[in-house]
Protein backbone atom coordinates (compact mmCIF):
# COMPACT_ATOMS: atom_id res chain seq x y z
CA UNK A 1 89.43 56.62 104.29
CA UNK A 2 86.22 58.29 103.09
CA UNK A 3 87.24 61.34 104.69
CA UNK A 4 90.71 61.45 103.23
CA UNK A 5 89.07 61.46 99.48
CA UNK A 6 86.98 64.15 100.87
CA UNK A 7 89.59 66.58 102.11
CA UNK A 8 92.30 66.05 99.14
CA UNK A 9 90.20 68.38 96.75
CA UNK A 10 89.71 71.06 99.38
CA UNK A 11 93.18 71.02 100.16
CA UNK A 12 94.31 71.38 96.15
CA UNK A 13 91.65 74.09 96.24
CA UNK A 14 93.88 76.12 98.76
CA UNK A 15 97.22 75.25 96.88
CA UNK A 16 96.30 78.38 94.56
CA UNK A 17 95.27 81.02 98.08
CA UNK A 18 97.30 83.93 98.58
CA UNK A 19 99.43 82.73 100.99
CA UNK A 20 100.07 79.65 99.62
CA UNK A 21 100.91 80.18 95.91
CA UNK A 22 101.06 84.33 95.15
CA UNK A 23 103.23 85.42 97.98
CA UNK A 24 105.47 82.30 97.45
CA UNK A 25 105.84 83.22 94.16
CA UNK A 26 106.30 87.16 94.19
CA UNK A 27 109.13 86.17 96.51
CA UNK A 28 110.66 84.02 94.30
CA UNK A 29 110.66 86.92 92.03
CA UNK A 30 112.83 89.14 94.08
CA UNK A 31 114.99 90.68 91.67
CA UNK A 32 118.13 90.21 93.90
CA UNK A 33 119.63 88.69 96.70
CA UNK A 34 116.61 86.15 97.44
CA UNK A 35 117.15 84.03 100.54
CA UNK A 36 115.76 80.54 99.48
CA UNK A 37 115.65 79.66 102.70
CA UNK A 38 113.25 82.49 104.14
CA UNK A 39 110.79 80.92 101.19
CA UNK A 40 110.94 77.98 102.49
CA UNK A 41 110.65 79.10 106.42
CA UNK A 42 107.45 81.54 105.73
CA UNK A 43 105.76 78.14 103.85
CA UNK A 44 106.73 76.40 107.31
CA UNK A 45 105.18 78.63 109.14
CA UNK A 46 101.87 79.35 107.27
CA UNK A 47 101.44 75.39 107.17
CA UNK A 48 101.61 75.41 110.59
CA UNK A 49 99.54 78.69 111.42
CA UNK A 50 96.49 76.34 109.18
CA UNK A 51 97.33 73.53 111.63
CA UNK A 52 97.17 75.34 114.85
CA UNK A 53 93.70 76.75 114.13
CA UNK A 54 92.47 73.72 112.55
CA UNK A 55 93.56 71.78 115.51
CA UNK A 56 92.03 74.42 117.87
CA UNK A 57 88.33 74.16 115.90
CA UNK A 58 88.53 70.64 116.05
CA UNK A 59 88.87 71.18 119.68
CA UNK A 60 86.21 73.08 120.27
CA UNK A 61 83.86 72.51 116.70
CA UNK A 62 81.46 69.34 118.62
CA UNK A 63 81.28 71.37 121.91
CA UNK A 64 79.46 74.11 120.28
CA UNK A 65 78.02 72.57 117.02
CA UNK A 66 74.34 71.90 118.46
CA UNK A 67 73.97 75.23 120.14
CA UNK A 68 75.10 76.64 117.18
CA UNK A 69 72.37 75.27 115.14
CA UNK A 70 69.81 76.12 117.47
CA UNK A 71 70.80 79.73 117.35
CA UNK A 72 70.99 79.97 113.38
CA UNK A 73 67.75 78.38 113.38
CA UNK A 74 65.99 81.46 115.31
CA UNK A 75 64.86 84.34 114.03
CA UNK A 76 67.93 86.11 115.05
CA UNK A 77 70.01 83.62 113.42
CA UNK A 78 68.21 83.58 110.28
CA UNK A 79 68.66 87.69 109.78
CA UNK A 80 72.47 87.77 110.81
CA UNK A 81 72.42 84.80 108.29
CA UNK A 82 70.79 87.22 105.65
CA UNK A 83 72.58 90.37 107.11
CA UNK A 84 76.10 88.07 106.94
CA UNK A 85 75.37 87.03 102.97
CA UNK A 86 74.24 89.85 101.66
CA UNK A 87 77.57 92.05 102.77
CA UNK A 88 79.15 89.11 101.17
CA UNK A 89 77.40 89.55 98.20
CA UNK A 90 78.08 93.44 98.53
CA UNK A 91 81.45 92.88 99.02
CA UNK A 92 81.63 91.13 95.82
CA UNK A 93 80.14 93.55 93.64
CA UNK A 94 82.84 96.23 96.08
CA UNK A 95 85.73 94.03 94.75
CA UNK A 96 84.47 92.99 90.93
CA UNK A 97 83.16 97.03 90.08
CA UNK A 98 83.73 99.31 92.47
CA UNK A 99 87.82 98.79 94.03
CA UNK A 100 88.92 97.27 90.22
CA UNK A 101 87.59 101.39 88.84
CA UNK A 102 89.33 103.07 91.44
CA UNK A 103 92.62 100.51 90.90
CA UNK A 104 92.21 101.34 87.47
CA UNK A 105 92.46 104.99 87.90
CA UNK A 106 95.70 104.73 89.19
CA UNK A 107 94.24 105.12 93.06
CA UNK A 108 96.72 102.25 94.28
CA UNK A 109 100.47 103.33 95.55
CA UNK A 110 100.78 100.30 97.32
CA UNK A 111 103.63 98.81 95.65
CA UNK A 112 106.42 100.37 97.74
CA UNK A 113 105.25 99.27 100.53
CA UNK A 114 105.09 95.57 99.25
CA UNK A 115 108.18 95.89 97.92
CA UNK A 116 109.74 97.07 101.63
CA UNK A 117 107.89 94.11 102.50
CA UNK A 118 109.57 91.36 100.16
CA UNK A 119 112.88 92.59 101.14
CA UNK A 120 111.83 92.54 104.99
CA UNK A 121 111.15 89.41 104.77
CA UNK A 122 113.57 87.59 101.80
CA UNK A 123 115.44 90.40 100.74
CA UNK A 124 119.16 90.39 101.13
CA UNK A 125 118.93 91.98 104.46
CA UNK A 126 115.76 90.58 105.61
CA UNK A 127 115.30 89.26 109.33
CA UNK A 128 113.23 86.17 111.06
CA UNK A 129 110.69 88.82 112.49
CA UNK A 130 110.25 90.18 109.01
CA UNK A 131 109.27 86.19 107.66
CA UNK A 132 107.10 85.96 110.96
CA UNK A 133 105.46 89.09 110.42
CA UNK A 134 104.31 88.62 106.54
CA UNK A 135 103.41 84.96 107.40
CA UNK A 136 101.02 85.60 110.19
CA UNK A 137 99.82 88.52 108.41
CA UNK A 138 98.85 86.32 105.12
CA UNK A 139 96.92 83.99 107.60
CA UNK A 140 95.63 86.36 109.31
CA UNK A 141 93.64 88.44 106.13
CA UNK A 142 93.17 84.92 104.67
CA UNK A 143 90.41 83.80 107.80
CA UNK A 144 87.41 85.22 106.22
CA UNK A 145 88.11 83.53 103.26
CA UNK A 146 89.67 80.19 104.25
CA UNK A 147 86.21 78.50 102.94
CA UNK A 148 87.66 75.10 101.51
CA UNK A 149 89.60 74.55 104.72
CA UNK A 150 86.51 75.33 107.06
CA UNK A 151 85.09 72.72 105.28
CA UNK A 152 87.84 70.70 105.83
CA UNK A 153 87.53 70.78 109.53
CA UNK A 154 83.90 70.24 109.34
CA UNK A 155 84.63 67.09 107.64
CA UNK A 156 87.17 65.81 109.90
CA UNK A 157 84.69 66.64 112.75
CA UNK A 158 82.21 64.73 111.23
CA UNK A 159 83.87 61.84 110.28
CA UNK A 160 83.89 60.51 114.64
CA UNK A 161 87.50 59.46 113.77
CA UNK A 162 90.03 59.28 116.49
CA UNK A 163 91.96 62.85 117.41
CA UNK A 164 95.00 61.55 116.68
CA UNK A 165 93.85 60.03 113.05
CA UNK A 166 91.86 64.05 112.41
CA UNK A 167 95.16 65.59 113.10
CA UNK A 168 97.60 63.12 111.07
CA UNK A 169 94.80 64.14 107.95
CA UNK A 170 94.47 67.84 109.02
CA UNK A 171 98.85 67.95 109.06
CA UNK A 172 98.24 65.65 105.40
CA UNK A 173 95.81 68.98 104.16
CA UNK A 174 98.55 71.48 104.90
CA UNK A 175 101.56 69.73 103.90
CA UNK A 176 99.28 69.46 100.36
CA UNK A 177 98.31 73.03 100.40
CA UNK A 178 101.91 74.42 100.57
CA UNK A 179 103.05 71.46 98.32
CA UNK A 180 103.12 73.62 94.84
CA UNK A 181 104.55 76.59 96.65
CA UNK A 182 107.82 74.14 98.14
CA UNK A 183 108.46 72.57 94.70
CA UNK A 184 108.64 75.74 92.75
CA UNK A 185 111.24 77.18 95.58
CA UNK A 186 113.10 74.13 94.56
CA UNK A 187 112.82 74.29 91.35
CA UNK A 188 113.95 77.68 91.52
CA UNK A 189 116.89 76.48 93.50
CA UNK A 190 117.55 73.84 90.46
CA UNK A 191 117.34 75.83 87.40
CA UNK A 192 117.95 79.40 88.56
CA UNK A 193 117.37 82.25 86.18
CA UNK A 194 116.01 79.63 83.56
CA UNK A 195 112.77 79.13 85.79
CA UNK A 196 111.96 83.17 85.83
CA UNK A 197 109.73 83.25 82.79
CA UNK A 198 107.85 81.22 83.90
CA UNK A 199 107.34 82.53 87.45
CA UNK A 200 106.97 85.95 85.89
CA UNK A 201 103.54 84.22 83.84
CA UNK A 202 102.40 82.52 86.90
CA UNK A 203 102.65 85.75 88.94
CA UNK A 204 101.14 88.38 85.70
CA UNK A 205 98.22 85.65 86.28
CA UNK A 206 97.79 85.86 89.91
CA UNK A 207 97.84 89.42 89.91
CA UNK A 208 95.88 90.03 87.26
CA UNK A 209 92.49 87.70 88.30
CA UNK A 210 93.28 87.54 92.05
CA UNK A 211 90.93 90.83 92.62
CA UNK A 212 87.87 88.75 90.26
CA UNK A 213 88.83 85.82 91.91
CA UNK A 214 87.95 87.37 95.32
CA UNK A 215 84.88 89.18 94.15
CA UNK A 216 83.44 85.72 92.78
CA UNK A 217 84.76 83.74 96.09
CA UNK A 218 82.48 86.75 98.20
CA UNK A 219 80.17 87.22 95.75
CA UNK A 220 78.79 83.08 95.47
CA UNK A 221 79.00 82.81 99.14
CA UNK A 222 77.35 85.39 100.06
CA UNK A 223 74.80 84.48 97.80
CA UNK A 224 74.65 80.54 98.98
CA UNK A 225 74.13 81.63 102.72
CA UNK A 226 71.08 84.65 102.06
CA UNK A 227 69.37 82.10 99.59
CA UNK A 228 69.20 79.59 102.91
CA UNK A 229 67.58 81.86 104.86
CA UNK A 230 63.74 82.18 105.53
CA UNK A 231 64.73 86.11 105.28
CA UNK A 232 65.52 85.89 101.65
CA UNK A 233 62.54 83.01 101.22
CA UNK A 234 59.78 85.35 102.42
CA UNK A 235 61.17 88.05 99.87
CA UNK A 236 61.12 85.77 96.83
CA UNK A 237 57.54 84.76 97.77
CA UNK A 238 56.72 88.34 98.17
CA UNK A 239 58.35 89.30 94.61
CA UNK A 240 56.62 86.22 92.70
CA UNK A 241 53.52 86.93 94.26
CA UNK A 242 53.38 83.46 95.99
């Protein structure tokens, strides 16, 4: 099961994501009248929002994989490559300088609005279209960045196993990447108010590197695909003098 030891790091990569370990959390830390059981029903369905598009990729991933390389490999390709990492790389810098000055100047005034969003969706009078909603939502900001999990798929592609066998493994990834997120929301249930301190740490962390933790997740990719261009080759050369 080479591809198995392959995938298990990726997927305890994406244990710590946004939608997989924040958001669980900061609902956990609803100050009253949590519903457990919304927790555990947004984890449900962002586990299976990962499936369905990593089952869909698999689908289509060997269909379009040689074509695909044939068109990065073209001039064309090569720029959008360069074009595609170096607004990565912008968007770091964006993310690490420019957004963290303007958050720290008080330009923010979001926190109503996530707060009308926690109760929507595990507050005491939250709904199942209010779970729904924040769940697809999480997955749905979390696609450009779903990197380790890409990978993931690549790897199953790869590996010429059976569809059945990629899809048992690619279930096995998600049911690892909510994992953490399902035993704290037990936990909670267990030992109640004695578990808060805790969460409150956990979620001071989150919040207060998630922003550098983006802007270094942009920031190296963007760099890794414009330094495998020919684009960014010919401009070295032409800086060194070679």
């Amino acid at each position: 099961m080479d591809a198995l030891g392959q995938l298990l790091p990726l997927a305890l990569l994406d244990t710590v994501s946004v939608s997989t370990l924040a958001i669980p959390v900061w609902f956990l830390l609803t100050p009253r009248g949590l519903r457990v059981g919304n927790v555990y029903g947004y984890l449900l369905i962002v586990g299976a929002g990962y499936l369905a598009l990593g089952l869909l990729l698999l689908g289509g991933l060997s269909a379009v994989r040689e074509p695909l390389a044939d068109a990065i490999a073209s001039p064309a390709g090569d720029t959008a490559a360069a074009v595609a990492g170096g607004g990565l790389l912008l968007l770091g810098l964006y993310y690490g300088f420019v957004k963290r000055d303007k958050d720290d100047r008080g330009d923010g005034g979001d926190g109503g609005k996530l707060t009308r969003w926690r109760e929507a969706a595990v507050g005491s009078q939250s709904t199942a279209r209010g779970v729904v909603t924040v769940a697809l939502v999480a997955v749905a900001l979390e696609i450009t960045t779903m990197f380790p999990y890409l990978a993931a798929v690549d790897i199953l592609d790869r590996s010429r196993q059976p569809w059945v066998e990629q899809a048992a493994l690619l279930a096995l990834y998600c049911l690892v990447m909510i994992g953490p997120a399902v035993l704290a929301t037990l936990a909670h249930q267990i030992a109640g108010r004695a578990l808060r301190p805790a969460l409150n740490r956990i979620d001071r962390w989150i919040r207060r590197n998630a922003r550098e933790n983006t802007a270094w997740l942009f920031g190296v990719v963007g760099f890794l695909t414009l330094s495998t261009t020919k684009l960014y080759e010919h401009g070295m050369n032409r800086l060194t003098g070679e």
